[in-house]
C-alpha atoms as a PDB file:
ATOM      1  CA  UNK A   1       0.000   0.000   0.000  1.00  0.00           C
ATOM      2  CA  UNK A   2       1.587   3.528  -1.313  1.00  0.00           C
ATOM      3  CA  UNK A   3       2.369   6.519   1.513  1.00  0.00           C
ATOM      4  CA  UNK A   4       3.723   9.526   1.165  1.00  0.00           C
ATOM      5  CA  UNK A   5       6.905   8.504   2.293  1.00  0.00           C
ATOM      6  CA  UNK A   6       7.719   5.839  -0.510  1.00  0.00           C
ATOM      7  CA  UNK A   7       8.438   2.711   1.811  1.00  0.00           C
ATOM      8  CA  UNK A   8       6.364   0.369  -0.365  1.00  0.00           C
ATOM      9  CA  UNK A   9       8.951   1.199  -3.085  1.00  0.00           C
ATOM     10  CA  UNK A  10      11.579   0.078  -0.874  1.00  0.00           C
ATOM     11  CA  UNK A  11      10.080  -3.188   0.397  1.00  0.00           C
ATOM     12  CA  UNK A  12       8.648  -4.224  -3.039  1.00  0.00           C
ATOM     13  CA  UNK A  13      12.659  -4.114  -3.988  1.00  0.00           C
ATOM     14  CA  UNK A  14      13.423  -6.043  -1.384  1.00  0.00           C
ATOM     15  CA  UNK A  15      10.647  -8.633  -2.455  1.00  0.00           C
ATOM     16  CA  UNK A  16      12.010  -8.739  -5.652  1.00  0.00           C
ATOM     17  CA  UNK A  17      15.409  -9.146  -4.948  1.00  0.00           C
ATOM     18  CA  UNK A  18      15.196 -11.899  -1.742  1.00  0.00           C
ATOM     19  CA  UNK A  19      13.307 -13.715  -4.259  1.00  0.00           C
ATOM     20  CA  UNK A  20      16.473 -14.326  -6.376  1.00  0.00           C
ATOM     21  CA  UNK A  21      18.079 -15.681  -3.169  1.00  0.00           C
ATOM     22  CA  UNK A  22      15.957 -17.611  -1.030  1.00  0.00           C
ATOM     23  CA  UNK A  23      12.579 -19.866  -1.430  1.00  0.00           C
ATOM     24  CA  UNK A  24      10.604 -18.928  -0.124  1.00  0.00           C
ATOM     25  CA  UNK A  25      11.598 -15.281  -0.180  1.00  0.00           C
ATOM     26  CA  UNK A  26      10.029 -14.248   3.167  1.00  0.00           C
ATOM     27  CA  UNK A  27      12.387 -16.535   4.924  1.00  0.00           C
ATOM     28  CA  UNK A  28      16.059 -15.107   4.948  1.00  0.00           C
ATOM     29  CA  UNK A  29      18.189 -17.711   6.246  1.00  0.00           C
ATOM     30  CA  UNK A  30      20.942 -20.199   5.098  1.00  0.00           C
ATOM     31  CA  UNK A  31      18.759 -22.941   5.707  1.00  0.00           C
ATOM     32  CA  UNK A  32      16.571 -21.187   2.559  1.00  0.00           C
ATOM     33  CA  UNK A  33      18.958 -20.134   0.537  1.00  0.00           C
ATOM     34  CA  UNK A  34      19.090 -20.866  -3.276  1.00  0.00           C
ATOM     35  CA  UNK A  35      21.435 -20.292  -6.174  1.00  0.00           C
ATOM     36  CA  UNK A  36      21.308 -17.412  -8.021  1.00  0.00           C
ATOM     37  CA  UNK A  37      23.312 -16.147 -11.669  1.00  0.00           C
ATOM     38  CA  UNK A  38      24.605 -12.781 -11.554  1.00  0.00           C
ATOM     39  CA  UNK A  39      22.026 -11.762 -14.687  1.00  0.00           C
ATOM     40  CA  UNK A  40      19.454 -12.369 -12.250  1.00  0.00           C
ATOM     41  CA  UNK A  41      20.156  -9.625  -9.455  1.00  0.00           C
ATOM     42  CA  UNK A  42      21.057  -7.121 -12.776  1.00  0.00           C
ATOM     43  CA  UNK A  43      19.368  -3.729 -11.437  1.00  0.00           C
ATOM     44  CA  UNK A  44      17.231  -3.489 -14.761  1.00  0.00           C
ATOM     45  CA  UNK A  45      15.792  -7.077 -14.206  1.00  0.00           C
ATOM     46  CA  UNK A  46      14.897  -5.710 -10.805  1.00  0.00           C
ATOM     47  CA  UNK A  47      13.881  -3.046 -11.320  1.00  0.00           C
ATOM     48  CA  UNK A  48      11.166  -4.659 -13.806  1.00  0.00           C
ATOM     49  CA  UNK A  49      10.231  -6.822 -11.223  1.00  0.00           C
ATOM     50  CA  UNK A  50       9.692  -4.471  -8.569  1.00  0.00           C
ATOM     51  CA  UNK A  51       7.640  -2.438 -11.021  1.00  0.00           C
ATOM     52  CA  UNK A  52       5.748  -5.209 -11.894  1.00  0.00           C
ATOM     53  CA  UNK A  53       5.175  -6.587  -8.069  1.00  0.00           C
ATOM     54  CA  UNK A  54       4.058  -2.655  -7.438  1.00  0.00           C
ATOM     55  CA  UNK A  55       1.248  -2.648 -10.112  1.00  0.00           C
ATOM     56  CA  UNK A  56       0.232  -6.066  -9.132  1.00  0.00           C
ATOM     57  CA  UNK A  57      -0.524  -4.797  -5.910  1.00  0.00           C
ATOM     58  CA  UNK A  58      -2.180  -1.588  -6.938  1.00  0.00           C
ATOM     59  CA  UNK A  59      -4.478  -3.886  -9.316  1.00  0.00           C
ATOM     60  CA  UNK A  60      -5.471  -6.226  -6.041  1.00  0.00           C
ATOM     61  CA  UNK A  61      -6.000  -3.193  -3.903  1.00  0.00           C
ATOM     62  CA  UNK A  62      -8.297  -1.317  -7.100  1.00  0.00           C
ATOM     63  CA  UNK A  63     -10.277  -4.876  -7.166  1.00  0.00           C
ATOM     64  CA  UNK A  64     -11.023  -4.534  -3.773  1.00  0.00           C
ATOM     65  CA  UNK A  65     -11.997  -1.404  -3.764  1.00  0.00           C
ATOM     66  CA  UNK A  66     -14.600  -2.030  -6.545  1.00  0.00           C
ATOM     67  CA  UNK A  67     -16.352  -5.081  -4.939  1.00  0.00           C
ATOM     68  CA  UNK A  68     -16.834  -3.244  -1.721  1.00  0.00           C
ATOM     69  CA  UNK A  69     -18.813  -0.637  -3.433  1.00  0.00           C
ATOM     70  CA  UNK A  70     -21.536  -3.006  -4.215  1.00  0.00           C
END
């Protein structure tokens, strides 16, 4: 969910990026850890990903909204 001080940008990056090195993501440990290529981490791939994990989430949010309107 966007605010005004841009922290959803940061932790959809982070999402993006821990996904390239553990599975699942949300658990950052050795135990989870997974290879990775270097191409994968690139910042443009990332930065496609994040962009793409960010409208994802605006389009869920915008879906709710319209089926509580009723």
């Amino acid at each position: 969910m966007p605010d005004r001080f841009g922290a959803y940008l940061t932790r959809a990056w982070a999402i993006a990026r821990a996904r390239h090195f553990f599975a699942p993501w949300y658990e950052a440990s050795a135990a989870h850890a997974i290879p990775f290529a270097p191409e994968d981490i690139a910042l443009e791939r990332l930065a496609i990903e994040t962009r793409a994990l960010v409208r994802a989430s605006a389009a869920r949010a915008f879906a709710t909204a319209l089926q509580s309107k009723g």
